[in-house]
C-alpha atoms as a PDB file:
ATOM      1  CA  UNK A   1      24.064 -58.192  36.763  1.00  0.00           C
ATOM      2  CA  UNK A   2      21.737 -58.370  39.593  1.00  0.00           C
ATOM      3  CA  UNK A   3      18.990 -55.902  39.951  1.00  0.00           C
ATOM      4  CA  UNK A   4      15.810 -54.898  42.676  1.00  0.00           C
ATOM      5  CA  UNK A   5      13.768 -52.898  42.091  1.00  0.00           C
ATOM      6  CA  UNK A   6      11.442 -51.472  45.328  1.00  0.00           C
ATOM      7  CA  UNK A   7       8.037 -49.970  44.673  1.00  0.00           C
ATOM      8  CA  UNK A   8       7.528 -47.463  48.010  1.00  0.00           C
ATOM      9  CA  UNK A   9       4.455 -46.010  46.104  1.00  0.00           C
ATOM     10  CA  UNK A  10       0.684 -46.820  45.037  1.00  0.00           C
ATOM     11  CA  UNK A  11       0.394 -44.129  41.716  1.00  0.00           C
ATOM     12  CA  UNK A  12       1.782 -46.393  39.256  1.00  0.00           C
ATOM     13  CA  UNK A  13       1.683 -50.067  39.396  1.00  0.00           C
ATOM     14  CA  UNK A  14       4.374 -51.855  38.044  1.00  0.00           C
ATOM     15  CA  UNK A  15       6.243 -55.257  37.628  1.00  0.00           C
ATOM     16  CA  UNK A  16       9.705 -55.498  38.698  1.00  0.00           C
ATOM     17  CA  UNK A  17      10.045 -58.279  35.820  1.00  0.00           C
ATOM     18  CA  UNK A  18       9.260 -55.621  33.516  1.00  0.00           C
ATOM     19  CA  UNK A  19      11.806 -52.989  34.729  1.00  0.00           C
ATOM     20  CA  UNK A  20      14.360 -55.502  34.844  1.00  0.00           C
ATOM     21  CA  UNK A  21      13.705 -56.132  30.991  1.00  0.00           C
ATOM     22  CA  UNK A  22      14.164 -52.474  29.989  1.00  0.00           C
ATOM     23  CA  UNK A  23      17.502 -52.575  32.250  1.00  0.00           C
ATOM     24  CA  UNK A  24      19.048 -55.629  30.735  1.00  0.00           C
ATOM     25  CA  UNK A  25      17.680 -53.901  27.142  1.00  0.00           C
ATOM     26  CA  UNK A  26      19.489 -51.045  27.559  1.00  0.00           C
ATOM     27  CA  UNK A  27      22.625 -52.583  28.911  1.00  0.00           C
ATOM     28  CA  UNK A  28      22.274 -54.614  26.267  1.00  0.00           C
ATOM     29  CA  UNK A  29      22.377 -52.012  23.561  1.00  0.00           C
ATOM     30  CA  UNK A  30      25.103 -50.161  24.882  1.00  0.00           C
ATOM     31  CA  UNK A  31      26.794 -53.230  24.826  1.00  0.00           C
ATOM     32  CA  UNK A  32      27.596 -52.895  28.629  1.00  0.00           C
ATOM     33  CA  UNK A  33      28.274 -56.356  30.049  1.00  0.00           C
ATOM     34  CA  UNK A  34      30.213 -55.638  33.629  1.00  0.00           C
ATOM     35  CA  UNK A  35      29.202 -57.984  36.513  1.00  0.00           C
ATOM     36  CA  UNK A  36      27.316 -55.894  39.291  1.00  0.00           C
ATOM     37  CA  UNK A  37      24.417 -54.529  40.741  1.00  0.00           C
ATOM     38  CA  UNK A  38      21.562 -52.023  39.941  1.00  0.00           C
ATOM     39  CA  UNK A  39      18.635 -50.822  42.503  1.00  0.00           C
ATOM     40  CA  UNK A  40      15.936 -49.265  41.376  1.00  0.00           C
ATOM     41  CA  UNK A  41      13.578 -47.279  44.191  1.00  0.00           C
ATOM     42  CA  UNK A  42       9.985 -46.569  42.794  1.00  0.00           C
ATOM     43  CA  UNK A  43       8.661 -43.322  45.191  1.00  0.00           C
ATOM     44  CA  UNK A  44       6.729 -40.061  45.332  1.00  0.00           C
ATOM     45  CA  UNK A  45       7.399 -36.724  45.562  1.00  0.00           C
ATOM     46  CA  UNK A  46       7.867 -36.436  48.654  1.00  0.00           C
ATOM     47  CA  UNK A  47      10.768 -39.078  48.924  1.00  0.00           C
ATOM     48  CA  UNK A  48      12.598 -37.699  45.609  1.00  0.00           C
ATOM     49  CA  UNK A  49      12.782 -34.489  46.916  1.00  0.00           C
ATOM     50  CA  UNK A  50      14.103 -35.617  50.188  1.00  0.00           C
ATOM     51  CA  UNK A  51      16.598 -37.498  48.015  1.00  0.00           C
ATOM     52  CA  UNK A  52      17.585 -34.529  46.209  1.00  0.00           C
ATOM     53  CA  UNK A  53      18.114 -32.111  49.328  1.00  0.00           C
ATOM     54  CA  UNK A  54      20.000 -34.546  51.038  1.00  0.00           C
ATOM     55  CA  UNK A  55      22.402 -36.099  48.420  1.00  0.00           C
ATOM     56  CA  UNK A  56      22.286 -32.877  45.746  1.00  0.00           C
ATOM     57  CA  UNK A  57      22.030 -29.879  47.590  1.00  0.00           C
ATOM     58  CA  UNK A  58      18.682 -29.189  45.792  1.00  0.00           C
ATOM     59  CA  UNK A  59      15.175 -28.661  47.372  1.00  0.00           C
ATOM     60  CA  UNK A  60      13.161 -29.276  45.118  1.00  0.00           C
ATOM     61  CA  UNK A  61      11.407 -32.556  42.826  1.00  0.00           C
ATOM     62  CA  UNK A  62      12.908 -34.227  40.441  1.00  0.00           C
ATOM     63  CA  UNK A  63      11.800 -37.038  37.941  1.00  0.00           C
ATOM     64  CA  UNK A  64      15.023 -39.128  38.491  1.00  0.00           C
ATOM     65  CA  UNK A  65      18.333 -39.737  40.449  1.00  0.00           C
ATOM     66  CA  UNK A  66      21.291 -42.266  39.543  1.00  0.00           C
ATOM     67  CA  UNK A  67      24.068 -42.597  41.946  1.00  0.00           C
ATOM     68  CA  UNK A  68      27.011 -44.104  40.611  1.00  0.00           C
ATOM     69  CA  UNK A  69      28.359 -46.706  43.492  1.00  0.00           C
ATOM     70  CA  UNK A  70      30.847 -48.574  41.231  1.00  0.00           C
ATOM     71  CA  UNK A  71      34.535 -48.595  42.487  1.00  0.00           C
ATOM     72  CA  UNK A  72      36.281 -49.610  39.540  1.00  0.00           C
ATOM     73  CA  UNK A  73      35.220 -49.260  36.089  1.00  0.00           C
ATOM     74  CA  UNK A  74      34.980 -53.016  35.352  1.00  0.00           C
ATOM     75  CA  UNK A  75      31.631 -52.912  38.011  1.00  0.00           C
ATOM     76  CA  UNK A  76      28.456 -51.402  37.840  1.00  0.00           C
ATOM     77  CA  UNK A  77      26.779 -50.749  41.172  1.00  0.00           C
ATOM     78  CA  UNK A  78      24.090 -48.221  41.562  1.00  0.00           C
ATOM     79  CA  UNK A  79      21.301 -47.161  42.604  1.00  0.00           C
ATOM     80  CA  UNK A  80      18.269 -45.203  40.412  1.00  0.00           C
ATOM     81  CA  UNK A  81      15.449 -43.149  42.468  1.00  0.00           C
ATOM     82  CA  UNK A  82      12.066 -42.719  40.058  1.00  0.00           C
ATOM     83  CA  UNK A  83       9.178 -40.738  40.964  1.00  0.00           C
ATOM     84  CA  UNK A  84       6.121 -42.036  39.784  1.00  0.00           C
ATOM     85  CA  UNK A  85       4.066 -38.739  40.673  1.00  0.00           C
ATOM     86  CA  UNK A  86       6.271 -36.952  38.479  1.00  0.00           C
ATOM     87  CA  UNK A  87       5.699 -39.724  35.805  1.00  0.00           C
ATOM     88  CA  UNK A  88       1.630 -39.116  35.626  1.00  0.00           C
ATOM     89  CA  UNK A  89       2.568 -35.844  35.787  1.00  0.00           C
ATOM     90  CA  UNK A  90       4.321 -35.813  32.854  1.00  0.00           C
ATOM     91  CA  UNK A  91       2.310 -38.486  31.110  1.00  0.00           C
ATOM     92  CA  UNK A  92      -0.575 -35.943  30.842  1.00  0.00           C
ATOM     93  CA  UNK A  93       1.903 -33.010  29.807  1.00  0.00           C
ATOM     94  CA  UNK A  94       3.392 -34.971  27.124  1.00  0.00           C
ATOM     95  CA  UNK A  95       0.353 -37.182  26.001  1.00  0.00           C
ATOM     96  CA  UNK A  96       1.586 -39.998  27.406  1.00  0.00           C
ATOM     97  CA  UNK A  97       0.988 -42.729  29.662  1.00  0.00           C
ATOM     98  CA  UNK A  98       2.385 -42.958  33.118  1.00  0.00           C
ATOM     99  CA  UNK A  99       4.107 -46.338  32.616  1.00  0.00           C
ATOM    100  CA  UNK A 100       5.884 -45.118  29.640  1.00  0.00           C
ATOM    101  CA  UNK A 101       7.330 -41.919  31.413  1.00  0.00           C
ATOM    102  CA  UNK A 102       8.578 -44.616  34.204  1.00  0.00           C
ATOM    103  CA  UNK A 103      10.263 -46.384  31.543  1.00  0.00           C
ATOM    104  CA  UNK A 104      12.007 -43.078  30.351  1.00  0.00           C
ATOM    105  CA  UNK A 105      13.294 -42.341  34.024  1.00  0.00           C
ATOM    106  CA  UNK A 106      14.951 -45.381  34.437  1.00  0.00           C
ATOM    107  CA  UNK A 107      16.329 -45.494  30.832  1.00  0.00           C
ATOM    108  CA  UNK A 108      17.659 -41.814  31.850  1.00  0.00           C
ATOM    109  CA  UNK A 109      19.268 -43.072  35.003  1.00  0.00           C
ATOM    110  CA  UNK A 110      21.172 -45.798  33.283  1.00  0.00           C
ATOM    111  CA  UNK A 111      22.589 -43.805  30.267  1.00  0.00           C
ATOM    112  CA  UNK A 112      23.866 -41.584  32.604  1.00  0.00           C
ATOM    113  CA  UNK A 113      24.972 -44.779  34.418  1.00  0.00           C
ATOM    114  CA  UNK A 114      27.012 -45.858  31.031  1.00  0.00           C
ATOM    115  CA  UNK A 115      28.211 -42.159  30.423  1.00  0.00           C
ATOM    116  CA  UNK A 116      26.021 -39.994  28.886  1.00  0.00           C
ATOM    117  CA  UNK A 117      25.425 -36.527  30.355  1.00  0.00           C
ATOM    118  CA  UNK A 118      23.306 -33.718  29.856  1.00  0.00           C
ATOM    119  CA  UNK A 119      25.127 -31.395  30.812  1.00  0.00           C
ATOM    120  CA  UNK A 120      24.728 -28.840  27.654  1.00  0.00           C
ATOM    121  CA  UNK A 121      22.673 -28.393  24.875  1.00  0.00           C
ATOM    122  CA  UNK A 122      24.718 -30.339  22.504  1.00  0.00           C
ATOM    123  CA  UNK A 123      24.672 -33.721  25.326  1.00  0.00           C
ATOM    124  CA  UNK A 124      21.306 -32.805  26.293  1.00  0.00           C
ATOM    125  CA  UNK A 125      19.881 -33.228  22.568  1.00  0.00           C
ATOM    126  CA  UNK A 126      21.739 -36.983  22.204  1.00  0.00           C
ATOM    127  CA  UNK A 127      20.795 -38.010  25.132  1.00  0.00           C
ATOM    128  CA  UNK A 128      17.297 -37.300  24.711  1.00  0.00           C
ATOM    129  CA  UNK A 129      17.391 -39.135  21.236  1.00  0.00           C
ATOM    130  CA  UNK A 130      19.208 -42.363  22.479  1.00  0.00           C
ATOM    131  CA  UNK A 131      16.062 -42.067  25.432  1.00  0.00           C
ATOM    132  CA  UNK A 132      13.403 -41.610  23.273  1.00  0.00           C
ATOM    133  CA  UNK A 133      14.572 -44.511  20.541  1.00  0.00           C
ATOM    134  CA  UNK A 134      15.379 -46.697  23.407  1.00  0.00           C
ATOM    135  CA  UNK A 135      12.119 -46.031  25.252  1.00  0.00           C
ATOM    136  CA  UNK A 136       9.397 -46.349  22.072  1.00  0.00           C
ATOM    137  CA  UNK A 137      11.369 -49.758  21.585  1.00  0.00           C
ATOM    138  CA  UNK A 138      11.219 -51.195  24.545  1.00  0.00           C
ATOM    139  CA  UNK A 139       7.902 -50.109  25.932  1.00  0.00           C
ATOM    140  CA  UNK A 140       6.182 -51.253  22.826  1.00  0.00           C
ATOM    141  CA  UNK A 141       8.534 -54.821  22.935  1.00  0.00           C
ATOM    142  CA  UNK A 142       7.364 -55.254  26.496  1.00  0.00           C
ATOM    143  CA  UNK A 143       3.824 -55.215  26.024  1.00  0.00           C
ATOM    144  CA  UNK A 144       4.082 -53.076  29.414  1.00  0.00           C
END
């Protein structure tokens, strides 16, 4: 699995070494091994929004996109947009810390990747479990 991760903002800073861990960690317990490609886009606002108007009909900011590129289900391309403002945002509203709420975004985008949805209450509740396990594991294993 090959993945890039590009940082087009200055909120948060982060280490593409780290976000490749939590990737390959989540893959990893999901026991998803397919050959393929992940691309992670770090942005603002600004550029989420954008994102969201132009691929999802919505005008408005988001914390997190995941596009699902594969063609076959033995591949995994895709590509995850993250916005960091919406991770300090967030950080202070949940008594967090922005890195963490980073984390969580791109764990989202990849369960959703692997099939999970949150599409109802019922989804919404196990997917937001499986995040937050995942998450408090692997932040505190990476030593962010």
């Amino acid at each position: 699995m090959k993945v890039t991760v590009k940082n087009l903002q200055k909120i948060i800073p982060i280490n593409p070494r780290k976000i490749t861990e939590v990737i390959f960690k989540v893959l990893s317990s999901e026991k998803i091994k397919k050959p393929g490609e992940i691309n992670i886009l770090v942005v603002g606002d600004k550029e989420i929004k954008e994102f969201n108007l132009l691929y999802l009909g919505c005008n408005s900011v988001t914390d997190v996109i995941s596009f699902d590129d594969s063609t076959t289900k033995r591949e995994l391309l895709a590509d995850i947009v993250v916005s960091a403002e919406a991770a300090r945002r967030n950080a202070r509203i949940f008594k967090t810390v922005p890195l963490y709420e980073l984390y969580l975004y791109v764990i989202h985008g990849i369960l959703h990747l692997v099939g999970y949805d949150d599409n109802n209450k019922k989804n919404r509740v196990i997917m937001h479990q499986k995040e937050e396990y995942l998450c408090s594991n692997i932040f505190r294993l990476t030593n962010h």
